[in-house]
Protein backbone atom coordinates (compact mmCIF):
# COMPACT_ATOMS: atom_id res chain seq x y z
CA UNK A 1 -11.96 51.75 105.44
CA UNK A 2 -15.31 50.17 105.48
CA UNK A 3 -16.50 46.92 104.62
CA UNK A 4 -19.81 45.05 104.56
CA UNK A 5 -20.65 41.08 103.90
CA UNK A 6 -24.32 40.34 103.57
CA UNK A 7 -25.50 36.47 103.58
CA UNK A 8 -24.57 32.86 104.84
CA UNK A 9 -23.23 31.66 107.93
CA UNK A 10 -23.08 28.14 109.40
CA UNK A 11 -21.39 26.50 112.00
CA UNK A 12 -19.01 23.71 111.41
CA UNK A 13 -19.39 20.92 113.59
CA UNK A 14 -16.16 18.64 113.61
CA UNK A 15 -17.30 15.26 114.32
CA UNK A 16 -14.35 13.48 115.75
CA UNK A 17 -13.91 16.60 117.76
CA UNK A 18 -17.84 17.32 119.15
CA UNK A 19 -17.05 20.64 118.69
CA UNK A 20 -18.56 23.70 116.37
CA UNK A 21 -16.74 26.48 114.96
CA UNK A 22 -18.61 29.48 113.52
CA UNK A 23 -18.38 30.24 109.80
CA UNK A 24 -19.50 30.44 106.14
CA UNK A 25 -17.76 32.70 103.56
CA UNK A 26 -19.77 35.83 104.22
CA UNK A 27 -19.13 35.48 107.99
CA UNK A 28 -15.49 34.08 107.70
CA UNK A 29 -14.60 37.61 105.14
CA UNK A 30 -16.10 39.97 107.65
CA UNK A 31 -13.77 38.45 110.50
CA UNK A 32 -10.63 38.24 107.96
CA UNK A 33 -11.07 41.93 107.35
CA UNK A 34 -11.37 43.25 111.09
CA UNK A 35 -8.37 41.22 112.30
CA UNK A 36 -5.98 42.16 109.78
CA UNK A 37 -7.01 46.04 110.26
CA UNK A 38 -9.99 47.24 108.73
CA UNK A 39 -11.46 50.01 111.06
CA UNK A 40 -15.32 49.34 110.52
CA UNK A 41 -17.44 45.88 109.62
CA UNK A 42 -20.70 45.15 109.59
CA UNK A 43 -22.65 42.18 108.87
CA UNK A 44 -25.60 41.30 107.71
CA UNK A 45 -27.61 37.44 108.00
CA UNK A 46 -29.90 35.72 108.94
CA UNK A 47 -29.75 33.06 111.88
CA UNK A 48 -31.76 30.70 113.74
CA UNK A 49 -33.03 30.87 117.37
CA UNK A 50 -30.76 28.07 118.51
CA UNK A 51 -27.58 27.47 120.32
CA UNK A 52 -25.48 27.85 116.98
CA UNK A 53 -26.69 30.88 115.66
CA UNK A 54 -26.22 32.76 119.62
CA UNK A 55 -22.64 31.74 119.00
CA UNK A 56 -22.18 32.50 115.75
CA UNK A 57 -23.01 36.09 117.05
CA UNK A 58 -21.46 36.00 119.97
CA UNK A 59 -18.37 34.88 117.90
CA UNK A 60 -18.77 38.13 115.81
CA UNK A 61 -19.12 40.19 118.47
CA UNK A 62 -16.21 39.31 120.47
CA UNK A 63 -14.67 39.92 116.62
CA UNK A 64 -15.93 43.52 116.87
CA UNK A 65 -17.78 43.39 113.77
CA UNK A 66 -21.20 45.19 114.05
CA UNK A 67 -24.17 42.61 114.31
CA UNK A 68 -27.07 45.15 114.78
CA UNK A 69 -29.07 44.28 111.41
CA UNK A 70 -28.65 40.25 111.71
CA UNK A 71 -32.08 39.02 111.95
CA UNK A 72 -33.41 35.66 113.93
CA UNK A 73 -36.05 33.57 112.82
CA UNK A 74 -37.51 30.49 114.15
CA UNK A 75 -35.56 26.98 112.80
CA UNK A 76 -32.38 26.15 112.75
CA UNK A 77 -29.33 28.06 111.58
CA UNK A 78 -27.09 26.74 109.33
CA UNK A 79 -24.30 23.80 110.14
CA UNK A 80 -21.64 22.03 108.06
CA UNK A 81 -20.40 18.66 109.51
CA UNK A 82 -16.27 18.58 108.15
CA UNK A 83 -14.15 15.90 108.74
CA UNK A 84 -10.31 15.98 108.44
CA UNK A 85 -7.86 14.14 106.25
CA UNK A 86 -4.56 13.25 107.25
CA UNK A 87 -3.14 16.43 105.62
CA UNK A 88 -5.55 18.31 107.30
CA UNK A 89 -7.36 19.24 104.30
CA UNK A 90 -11.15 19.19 104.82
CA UNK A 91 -14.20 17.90 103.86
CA UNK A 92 -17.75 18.27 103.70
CA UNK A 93 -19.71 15.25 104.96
CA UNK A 94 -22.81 16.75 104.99
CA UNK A 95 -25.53 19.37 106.32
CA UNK A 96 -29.05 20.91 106.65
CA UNK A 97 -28.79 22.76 103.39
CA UNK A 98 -28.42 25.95 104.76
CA UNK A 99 -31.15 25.71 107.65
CA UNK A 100 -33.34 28.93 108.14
CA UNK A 101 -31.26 30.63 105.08
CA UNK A 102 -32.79 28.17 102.65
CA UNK A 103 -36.20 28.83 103.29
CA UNK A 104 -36.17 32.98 104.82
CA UNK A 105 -34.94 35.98 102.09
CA UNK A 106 -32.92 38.65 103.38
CA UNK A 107 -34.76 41.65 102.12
CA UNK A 108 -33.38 45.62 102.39
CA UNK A 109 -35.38 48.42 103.08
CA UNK A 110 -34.71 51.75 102.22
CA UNK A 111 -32.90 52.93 104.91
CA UNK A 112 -30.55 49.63 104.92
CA UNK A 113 -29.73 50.30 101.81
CA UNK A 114 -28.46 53.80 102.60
CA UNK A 115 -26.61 51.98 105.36
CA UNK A 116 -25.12 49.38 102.99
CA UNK A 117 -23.91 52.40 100.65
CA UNK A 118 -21.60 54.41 102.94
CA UNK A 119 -19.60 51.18 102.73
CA UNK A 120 -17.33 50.55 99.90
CA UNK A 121 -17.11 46.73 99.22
CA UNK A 122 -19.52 44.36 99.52
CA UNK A 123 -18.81 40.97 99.98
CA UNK A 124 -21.32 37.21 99.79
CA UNK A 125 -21.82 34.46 98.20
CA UNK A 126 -23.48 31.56 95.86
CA UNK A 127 -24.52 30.46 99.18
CA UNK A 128 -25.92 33.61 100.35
CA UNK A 129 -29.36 33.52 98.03
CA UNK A 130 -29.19 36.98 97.16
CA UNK A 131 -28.90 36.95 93.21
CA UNK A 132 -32.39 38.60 92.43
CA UNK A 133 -31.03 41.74 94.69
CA UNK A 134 -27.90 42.26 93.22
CA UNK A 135 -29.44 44.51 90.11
CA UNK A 136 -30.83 46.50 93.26
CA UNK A 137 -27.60 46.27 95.73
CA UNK A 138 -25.07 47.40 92.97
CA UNK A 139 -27.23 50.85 92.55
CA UNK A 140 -25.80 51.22 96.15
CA UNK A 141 -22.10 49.30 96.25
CA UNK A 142 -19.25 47.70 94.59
CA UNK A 143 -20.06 44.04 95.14
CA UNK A 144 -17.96 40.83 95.41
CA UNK A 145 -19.32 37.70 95.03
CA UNK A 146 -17.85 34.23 95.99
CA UNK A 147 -19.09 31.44 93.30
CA UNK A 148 -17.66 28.14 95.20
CA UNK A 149 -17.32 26.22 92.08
CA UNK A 150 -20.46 27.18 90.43
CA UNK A 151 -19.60 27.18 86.87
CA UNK A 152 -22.58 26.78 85.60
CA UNK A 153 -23.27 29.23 82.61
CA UNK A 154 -26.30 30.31 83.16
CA UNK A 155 -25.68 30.97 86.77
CA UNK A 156 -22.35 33.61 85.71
CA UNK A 157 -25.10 35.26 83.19
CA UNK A 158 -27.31 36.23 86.30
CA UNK A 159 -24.94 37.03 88.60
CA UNK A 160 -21.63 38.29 86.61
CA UNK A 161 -22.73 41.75 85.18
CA UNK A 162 -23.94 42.85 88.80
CA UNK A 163 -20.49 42.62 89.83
CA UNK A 164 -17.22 44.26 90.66
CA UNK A 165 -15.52 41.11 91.78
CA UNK A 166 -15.93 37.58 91.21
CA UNK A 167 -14.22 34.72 93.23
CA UNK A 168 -13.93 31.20 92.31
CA UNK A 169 -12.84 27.66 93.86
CA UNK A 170 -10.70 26.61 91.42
CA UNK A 171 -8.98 23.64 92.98
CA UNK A 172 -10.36 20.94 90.67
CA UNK A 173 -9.32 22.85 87.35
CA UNK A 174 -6.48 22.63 85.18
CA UNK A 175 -4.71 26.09 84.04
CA UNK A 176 -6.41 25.93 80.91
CA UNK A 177 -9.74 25.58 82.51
CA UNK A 178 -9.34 28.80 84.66
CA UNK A 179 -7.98 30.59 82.02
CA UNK A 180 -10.98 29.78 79.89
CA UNK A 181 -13.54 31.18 83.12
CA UNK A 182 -11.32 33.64 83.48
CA UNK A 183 -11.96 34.96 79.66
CA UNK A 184 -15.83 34.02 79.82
CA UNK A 185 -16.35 35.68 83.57
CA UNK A 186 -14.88 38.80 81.60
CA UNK A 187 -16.86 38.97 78.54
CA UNK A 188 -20.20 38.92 80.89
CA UNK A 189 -18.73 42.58 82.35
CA UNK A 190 -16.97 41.10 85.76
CA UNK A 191 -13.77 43.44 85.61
CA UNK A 192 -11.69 41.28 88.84
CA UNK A 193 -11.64 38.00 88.83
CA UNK A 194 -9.99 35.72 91.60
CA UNK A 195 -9.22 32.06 91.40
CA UNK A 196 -8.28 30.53 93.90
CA UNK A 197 -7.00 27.01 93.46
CA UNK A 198 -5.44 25.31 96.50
CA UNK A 199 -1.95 24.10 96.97
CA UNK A 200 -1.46 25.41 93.71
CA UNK A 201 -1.27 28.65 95.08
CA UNK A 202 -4.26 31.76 93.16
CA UNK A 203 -5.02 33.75 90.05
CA UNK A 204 -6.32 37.20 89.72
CA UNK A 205 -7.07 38.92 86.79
CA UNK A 206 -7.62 42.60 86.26
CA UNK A 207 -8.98 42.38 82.55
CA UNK A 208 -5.25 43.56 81.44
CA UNK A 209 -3.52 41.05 82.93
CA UNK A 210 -3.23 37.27 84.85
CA UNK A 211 -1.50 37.70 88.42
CA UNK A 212 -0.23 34.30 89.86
CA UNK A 213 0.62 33.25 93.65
CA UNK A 214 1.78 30.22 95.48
CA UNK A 215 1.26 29.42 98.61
CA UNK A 216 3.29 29.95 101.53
CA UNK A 217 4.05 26.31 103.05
CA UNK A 218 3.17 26.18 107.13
CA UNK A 219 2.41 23.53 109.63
CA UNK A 220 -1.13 22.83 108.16
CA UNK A 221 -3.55 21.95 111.04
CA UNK A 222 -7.04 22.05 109.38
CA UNK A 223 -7.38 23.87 105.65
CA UNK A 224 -10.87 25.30 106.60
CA UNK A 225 -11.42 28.85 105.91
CA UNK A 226 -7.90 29.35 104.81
CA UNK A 227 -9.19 30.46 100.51
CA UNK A 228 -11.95 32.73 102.54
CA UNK A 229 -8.62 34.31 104.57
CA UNK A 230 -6.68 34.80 101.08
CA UNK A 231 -9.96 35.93 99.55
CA UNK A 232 -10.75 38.28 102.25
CA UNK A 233 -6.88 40.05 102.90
CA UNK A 234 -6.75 40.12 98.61
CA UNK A 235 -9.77 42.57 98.65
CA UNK A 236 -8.99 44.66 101.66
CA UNK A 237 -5.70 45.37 100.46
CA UNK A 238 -6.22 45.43 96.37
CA UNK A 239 -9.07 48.02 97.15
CA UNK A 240 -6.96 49.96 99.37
CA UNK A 241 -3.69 50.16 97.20
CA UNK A 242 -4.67 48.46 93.80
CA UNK A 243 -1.28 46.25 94.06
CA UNK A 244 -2.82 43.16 92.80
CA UNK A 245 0.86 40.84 93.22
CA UNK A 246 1.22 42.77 96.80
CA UNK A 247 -2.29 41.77 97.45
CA UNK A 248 -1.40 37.91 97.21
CA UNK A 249 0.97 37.97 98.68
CA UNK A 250 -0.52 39.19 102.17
CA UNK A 251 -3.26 37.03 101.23
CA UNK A 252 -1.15 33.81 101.17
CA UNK A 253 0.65 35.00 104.53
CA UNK A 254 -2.50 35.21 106.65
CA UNK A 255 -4.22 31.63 104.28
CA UNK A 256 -1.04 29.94 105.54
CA UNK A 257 -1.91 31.50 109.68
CA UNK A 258 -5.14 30.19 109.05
CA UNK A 259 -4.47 27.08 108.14
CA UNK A 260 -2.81 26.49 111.87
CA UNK A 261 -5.69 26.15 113.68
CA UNK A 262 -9.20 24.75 113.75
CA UNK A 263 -12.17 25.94 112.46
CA UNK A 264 -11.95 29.22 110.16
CA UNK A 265 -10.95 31.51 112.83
CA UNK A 266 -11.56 29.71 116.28
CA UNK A 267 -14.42 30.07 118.85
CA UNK A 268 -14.75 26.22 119.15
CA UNK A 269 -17.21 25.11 121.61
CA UNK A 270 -18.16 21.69 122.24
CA UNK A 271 -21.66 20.30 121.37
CA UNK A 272 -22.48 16.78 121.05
CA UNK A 273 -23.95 15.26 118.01
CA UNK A 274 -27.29 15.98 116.55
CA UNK A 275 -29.42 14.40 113.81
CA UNK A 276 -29.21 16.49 110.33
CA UNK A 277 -32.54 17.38 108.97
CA UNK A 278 -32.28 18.84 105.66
């Protein structure tokens, strides 16, 4: 099998720690997928020429997931600051909006593209600023997108009929409320839809029917990266066997691992704190 994810990364920089861990969804999927057994990944981003993006590379690399189209620009690559409940669930306390991402388009030439489509998933996200090229990237590739909780109507009418798979945040929602997305995400031509929705465990619907999961309990360090981790095993193994409750399951096995350590999947390296600009 081989998988692609095209678009954010960040570092998260743990305050009380002073220490960053690399991540973002697209970044956090491509890792998900090489640990738990998929033979080729690439990714594809764009980082700044700073301390944080070398290691959010270097991260990747020691990963084994191929970094040879990332690009580097001048500014600053993209950083989360997360602080930690007492449950160890996390939260955003704020960020430079992205960094270089914000401001610098990834753009595919021809022969990228051809690249991109000997893959056969890929994966990014609402924070990955690629909606005007998904017309264009699903010519080449089955796509799945990660919304966050983006809602926002007119935001699932550009992006949901470009897509094979679309992922949502569902946490704040009742049942009712997802099942309602759920039915709209459909009727805009989005055949797979994933919800995931915290301790309350995941949805998935395959336009015939509504799969449901709970999660498996653990020893919960730091919740960061843990719905990218379910996200990421879901599609490697749904698009591999098309058991969608089998699929969950191994999801919510490796979102409970995850949820043991800090930062989405390690490389913490200490860095003291910085002004955010942004």
């Amino acid at each position: 099998m081989r998988l692609i994810a095209v678009g954010d990364n960040v570092v998260d920089y743990y305050e009380d720690r002073e220490e960053m861990f690399p991540g973002g969804n697209a970044v956090n999927v491509a890792v998900f997928w090489k640990r738990y057994g998929v033979e080729e990944v690439s990714y594809i981003g764009i980082i700044g020429n700073d301390e944080e993006g070398e290691h959010i590379v270097q991260s990747l690399v020691e990963e084994q997931i191929d970094v040879s189209r990332v690009r580097k620009v001048f500014g600053a690559s993209g950083e989360a600051v997360v602080a930690l409940d007492e449950q160890g669930d996390r939260k955003f306390v704020g960020s430079n909006k992205g960094g270089v991402q914000s401001q610098v388009k990834l753009n595919f030439a021809d022969s990228e593209l051809a690249f991109i489509s000997s893959f056969q998933l890929l994966h990014t996200s609402v924070f990955s600023h690629l909606e005007k090229e998904l017309p264009l990237l699903k010519q080449y590739i089955d796509i799945s997108f990660d919304f966050s909780t983006n809602y926002e109507e007119s935001y699932l009418e550009l992006v949901c009929p470009h897509i094979k798979y679309a992922i949502f945040s569902g946490g704040e929602l009742t049942h009712e409320e997802c099942e309602a997305l759920i039915a709209r995400v459909h009727q805009l031509g989005t055949p797979n839809i994933i919800v995931t929705r915290g301790s309350a465990g995941s949805l998935f619907s395959d336009s015939k029917k509504v799969y449901s999961q709970g999660i498996i309990e653990t020893d919960v360090v730091d919740t960061l990266g843990a719905g990218d981790t379910f996200v990421a095993i879901f599609l490697k193994e749904y698009a591999a066997n098309g058991n969608a409750q089998e699929a969950m399951e191994k999801g919510a096995a490796a979102a409970a691992e995850t949820c043991q350590r800090f930062g989405a999947f390690g490389h913490g390296k200490k860095r003291g704190k910085r002004i955010m600009i942004g």
